[in-house]
C-alpha atoms as a PDB file:
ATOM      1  CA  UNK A   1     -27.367 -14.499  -7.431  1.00  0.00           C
ATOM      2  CA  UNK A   2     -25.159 -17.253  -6.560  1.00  0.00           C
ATOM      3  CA  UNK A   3     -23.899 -15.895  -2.843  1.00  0.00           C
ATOM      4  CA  UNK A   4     -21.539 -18.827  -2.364  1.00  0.00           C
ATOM      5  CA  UNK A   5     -19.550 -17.310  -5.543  1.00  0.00           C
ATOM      6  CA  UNK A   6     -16.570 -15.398  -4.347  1.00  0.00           C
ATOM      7  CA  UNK A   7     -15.964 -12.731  -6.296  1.00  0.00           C
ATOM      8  CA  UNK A   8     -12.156 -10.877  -5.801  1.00  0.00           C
ATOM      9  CA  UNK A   9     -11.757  -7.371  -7.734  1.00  0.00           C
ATOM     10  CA  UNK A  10      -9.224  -4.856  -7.841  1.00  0.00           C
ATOM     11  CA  UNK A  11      -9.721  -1.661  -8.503  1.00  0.00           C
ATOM     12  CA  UNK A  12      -8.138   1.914  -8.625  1.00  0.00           C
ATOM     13  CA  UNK A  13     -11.519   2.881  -7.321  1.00  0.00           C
ATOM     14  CA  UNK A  14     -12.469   5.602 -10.017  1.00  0.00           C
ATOM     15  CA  UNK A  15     -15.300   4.265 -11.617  1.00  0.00           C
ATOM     16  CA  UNK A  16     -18.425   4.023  -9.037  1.00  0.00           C
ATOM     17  CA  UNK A  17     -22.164   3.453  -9.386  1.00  0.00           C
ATOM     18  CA  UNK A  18     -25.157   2.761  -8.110  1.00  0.00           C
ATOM     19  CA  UNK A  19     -25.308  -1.062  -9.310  1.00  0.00           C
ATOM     20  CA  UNK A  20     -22.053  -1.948  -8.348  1.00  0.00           C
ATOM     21  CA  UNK A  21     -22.757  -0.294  -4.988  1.00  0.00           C
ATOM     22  CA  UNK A  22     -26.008  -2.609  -5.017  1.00  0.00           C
ATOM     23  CA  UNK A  23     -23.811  -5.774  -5.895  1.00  0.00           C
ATOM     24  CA  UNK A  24     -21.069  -5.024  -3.514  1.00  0.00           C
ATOM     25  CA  UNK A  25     -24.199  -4.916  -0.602  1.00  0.00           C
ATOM     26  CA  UNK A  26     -25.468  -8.557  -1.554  1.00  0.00           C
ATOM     27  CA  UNK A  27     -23.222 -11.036  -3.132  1.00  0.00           C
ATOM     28  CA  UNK A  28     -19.529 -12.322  -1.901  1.00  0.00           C
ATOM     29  CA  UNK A  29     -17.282  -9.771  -3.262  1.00  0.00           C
ATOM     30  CA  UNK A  30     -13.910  -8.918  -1.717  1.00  0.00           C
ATOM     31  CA  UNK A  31     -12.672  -5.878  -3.205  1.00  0.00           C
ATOM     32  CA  UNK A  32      -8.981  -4.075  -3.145  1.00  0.00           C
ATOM     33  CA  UNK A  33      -8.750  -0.345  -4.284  1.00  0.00           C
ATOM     34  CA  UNK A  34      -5.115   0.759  -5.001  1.00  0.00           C
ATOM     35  CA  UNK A  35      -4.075   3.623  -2.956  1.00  0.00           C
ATOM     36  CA  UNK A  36      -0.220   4.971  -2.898  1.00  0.00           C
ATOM     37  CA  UNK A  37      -0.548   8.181  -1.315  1.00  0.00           C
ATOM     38  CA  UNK A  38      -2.655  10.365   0.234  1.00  0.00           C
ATOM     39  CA  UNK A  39      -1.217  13.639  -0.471  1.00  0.00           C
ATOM     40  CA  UNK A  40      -3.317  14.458  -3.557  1.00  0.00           C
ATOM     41  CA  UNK A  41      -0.326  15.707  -5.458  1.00  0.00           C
ATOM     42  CA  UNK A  42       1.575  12.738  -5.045  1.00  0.00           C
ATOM     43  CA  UNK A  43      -1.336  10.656  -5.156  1.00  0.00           C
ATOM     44  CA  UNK A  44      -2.055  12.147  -8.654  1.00  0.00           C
ATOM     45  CA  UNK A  45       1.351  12.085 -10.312  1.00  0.00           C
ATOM     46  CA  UNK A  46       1.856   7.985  -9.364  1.00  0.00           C
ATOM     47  CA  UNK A  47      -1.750   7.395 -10.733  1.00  0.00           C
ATOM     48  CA  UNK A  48      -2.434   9.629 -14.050  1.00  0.00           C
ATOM     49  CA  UNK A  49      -5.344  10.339 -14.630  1.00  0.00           C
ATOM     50  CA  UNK A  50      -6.601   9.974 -11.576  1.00  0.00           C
ATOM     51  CA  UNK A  51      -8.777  12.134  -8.931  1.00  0.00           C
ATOM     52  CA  UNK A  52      -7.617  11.835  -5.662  1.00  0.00           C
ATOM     53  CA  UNK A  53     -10.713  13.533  -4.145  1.00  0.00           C
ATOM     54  CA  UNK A  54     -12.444  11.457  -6.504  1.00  0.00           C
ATOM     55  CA  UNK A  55     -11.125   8.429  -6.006  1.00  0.00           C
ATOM     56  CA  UNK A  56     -11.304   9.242  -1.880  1.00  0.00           C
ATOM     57  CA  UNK A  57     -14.899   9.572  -2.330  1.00  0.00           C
ATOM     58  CA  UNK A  58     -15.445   6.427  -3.604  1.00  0.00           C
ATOM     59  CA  UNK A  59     -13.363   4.310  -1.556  1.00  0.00           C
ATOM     60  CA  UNK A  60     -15.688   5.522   1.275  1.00  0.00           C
ATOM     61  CA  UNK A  61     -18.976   4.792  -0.607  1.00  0.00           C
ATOM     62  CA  UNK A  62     -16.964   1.199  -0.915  1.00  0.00           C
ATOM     63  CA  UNK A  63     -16.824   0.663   2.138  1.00  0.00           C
ATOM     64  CA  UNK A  64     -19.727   1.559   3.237  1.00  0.00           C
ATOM     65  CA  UNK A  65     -20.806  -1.032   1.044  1.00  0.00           C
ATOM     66  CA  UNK A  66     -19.078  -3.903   1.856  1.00  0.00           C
ATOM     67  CA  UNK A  67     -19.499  -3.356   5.548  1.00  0.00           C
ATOM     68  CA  UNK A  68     -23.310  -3.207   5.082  1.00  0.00           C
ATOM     69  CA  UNK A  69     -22.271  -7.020   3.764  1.00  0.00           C
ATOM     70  CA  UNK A  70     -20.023  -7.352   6.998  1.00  0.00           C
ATOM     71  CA  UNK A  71     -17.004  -7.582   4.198  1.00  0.00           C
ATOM     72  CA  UNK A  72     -13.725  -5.358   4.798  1.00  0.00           C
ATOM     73  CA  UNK A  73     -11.820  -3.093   2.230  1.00  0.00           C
ATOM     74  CA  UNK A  74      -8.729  -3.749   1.529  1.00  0.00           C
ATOM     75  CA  UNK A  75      -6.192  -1.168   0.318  1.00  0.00           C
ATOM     76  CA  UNK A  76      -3.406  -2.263  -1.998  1.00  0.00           C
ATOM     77  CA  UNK A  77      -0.424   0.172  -1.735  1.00  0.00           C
ATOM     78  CA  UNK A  78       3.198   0.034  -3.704  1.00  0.00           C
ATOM     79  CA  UNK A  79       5.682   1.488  -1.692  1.00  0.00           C
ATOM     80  CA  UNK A  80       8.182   3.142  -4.062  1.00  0.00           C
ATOM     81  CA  UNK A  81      10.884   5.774  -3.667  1.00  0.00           C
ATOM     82  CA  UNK A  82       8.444   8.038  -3.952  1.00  0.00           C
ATOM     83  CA  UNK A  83       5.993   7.983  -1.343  1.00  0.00           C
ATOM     84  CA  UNK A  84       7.483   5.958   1.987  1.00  0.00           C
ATOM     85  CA  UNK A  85       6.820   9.023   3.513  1.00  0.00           C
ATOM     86  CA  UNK A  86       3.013   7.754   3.450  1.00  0.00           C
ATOM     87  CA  UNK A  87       3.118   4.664   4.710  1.00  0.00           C
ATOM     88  CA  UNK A  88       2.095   5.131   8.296  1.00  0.00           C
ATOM     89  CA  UNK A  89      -0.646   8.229   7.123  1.00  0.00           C
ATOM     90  CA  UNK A  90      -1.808   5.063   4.562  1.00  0.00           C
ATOM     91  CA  UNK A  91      -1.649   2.069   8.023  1.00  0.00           C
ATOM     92  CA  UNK A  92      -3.856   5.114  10.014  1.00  0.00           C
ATOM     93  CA  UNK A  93      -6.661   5.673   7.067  1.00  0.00           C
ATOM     94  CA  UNK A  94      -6.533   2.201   7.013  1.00  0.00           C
ATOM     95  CA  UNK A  95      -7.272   1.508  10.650  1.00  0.00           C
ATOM     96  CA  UNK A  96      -9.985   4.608  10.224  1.00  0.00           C
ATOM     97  CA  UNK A  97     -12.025   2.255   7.928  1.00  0.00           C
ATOM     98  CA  UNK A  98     -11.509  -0.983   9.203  1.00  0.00           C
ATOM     99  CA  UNK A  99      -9.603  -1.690   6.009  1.00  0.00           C
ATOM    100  CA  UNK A 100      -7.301  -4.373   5.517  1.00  0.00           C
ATOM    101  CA  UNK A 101      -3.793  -2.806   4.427  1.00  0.00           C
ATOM    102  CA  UNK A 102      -1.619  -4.878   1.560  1.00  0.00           C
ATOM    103  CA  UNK A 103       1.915  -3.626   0.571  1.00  0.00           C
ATOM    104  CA  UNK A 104       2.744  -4.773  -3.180  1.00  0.00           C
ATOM    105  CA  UNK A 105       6.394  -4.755  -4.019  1.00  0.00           C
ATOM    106  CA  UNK A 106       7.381  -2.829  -6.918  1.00  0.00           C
ATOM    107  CA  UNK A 107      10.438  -4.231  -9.025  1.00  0.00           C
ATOM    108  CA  UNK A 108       9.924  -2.360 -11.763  1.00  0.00           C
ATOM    109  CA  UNK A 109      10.733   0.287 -12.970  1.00  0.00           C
ATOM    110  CA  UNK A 110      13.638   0.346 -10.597  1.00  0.00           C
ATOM    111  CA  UNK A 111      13.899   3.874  -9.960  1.00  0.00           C
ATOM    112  CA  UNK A 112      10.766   3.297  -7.823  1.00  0.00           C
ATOM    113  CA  UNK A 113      12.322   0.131  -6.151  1.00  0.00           C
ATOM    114  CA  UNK A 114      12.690   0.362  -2.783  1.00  0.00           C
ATOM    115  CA  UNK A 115      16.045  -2.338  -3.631  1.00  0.00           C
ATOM    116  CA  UNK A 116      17.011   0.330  -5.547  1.00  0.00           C
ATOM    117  CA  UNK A 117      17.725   2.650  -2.744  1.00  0.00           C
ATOM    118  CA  UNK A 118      20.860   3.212  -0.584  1.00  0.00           C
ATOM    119  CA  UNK A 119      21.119   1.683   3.307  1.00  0.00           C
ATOM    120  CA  UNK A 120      21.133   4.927   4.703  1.00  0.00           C
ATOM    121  CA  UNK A 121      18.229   5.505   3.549  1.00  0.00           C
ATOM    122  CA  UNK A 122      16.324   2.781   3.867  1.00  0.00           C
ATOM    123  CA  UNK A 123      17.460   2.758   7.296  1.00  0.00           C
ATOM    124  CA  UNK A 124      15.461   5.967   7.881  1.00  0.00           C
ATOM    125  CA  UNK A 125      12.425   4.667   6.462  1.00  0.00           C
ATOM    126  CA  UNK A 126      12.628   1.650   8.385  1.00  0.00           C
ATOM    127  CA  UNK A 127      13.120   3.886  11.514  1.00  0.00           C
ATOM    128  CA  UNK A 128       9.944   5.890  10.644  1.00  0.00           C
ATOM    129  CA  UNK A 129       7.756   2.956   9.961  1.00  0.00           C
ATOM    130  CA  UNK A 130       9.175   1.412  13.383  1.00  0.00           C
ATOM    131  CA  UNK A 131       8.662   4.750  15.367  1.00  0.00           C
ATOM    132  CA  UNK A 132       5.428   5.962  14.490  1.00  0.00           C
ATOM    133  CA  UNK A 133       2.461   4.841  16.339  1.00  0.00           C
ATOM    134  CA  UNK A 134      -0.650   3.509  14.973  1.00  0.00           C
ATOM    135  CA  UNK A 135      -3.983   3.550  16.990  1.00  0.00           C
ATOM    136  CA  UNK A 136      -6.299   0.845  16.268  1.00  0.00           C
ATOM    137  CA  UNK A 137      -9.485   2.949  16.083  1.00  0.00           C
ATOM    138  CA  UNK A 138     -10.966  -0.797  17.118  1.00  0.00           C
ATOM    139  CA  UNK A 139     -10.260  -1.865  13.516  1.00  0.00           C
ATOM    140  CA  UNK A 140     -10.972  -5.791  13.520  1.00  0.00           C
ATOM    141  CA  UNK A 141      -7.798  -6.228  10.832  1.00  0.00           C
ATOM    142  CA  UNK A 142      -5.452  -4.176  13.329  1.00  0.00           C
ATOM    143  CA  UNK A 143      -3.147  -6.711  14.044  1.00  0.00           C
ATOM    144  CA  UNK A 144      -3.424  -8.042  10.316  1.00  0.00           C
ATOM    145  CA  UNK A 145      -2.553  -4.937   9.409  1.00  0.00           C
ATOM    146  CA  UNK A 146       0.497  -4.775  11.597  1.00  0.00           C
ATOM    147  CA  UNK A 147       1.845  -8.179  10.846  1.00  0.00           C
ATOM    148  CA  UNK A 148       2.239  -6.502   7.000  1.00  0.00           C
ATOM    149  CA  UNK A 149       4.124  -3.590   8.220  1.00  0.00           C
ATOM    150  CA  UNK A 150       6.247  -5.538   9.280  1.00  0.00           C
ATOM    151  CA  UNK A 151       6.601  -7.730   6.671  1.00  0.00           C
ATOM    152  CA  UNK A 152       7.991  -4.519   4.678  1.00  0.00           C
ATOM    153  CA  UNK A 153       9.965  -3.628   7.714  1.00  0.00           C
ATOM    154  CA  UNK A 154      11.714  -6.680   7.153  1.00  0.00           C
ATOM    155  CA  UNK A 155      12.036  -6.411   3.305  1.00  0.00           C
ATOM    156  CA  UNK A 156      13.543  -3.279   3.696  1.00  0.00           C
ATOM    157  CA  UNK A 157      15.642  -4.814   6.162  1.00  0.00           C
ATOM    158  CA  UNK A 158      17.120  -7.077   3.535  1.00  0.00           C
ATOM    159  CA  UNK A 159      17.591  -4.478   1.072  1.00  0.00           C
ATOM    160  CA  UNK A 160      19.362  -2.625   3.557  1.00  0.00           C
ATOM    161  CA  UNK A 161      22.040  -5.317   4.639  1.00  0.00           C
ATOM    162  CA  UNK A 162      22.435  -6.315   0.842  1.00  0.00           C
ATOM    163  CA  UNK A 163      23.304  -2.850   0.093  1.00  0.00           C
ATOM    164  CA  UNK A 164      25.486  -2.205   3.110  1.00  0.00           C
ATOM    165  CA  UNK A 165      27.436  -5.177   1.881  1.00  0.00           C
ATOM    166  CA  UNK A 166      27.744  -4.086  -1.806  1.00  0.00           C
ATOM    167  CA  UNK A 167      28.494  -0.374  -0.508  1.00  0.00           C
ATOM    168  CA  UNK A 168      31.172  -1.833   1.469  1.00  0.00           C
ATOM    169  CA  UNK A 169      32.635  -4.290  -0.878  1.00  0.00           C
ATOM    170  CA  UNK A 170      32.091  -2.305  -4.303  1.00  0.00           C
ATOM    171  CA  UNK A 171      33.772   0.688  -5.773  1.00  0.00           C
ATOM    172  CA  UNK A 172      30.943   3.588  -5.214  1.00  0.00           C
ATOM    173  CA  UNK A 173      31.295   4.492  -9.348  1.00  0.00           C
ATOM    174  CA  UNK A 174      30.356   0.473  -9.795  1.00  0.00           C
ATOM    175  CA  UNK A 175      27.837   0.552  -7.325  1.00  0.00           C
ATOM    176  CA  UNK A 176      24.575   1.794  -8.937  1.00  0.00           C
ATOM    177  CA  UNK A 177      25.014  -0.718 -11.804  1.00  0.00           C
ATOM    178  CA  UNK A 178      25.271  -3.554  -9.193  1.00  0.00           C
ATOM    179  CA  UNK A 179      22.175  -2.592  -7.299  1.00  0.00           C
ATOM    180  CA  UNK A 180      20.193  -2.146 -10.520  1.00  0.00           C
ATOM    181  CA  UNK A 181      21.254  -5.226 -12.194  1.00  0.00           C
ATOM    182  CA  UNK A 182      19.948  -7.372  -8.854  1.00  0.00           C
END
């Protein structure tokens, strides 16, 4: 095994076994699992197919893994219209298992884009990602973590303002075709 290799894989952390466990403990692999939700329903209805207990399962067996190789999880999540309620339950698993936390941004399809959605709105999820608290159960990537909150704090943020101004300046029957063609 070449150890200097780095190895970067993304997953959606269904498939699991005992050699890639055994790889994952010895060479340079970084791996991402994507994880949108943890309510299983939701979880299940973004990802078909899927098994959130399943899928659960394995991302701890992951990390057990690559911490035995002092490497760090990371957890790739899309926030969409359909699941910023999870965000902060997605930060505090996160923090739980030392995990670094990556938001994606999801353009398409645009009913799931957050740029998609009205200021109001994205006003309160902006309020509920600023308000909640987030302990750092001594995760190491705690403040890494943070600093990408924020990031989608402030991508909201944009959306927001944009909107406002459209929703100000733009008939509201003209409105949903201006948004969607951005």
């Amino acid at each position: 095994y070449n150890r200097k290799c780095e190895i970067y894989i993304q997953t959606n952390g269904t498939i699991i076994n005992s050699r890639i466990i055994d790889l994952i403990s010895k060479l340079n692999i970084h791996l991402g699992i994507s994880l949108d939700a943890l309510s299983p329903a939701l979880f299940e209805s973004i990802r078909k197919n899927a098994d959130f207990d399943l899928v659960k399962q394995n991302i701890e067996a992951y990390n057990a893994a690559l911490r035995s190789n002092n490497k760090y999880l990371q957890i790739s999540a899309c926030p969409m219209t359909v699941n910023m309620n999870e965000v902060p339950s997605l930060m505090d698993y996160c923090n739980r298992l030392h995990a670094q936390l990556f938001f994606n941004t999801v353009n398409f399809p645009k009913k799931f884009s957050l740029s998609q959605l009205g200021s109001d709105l994205l006003n309160s999820y902006i309020k509920l990602l600023k308000s909640s608290r987030y302990p750092s159960f001594d995760n190491p990537n705690f403040e890494n973590n943070k600093i990408k909150l924020d990031g989608l704090v402030q991508m909201m943020q944009y959306y927001s303002d944009r909107n406002k101004t459209l929703e100000n300046t733009i008939p509201a029957e003209k409105l949903s075709t201006v948004i969607s063609g951005i």
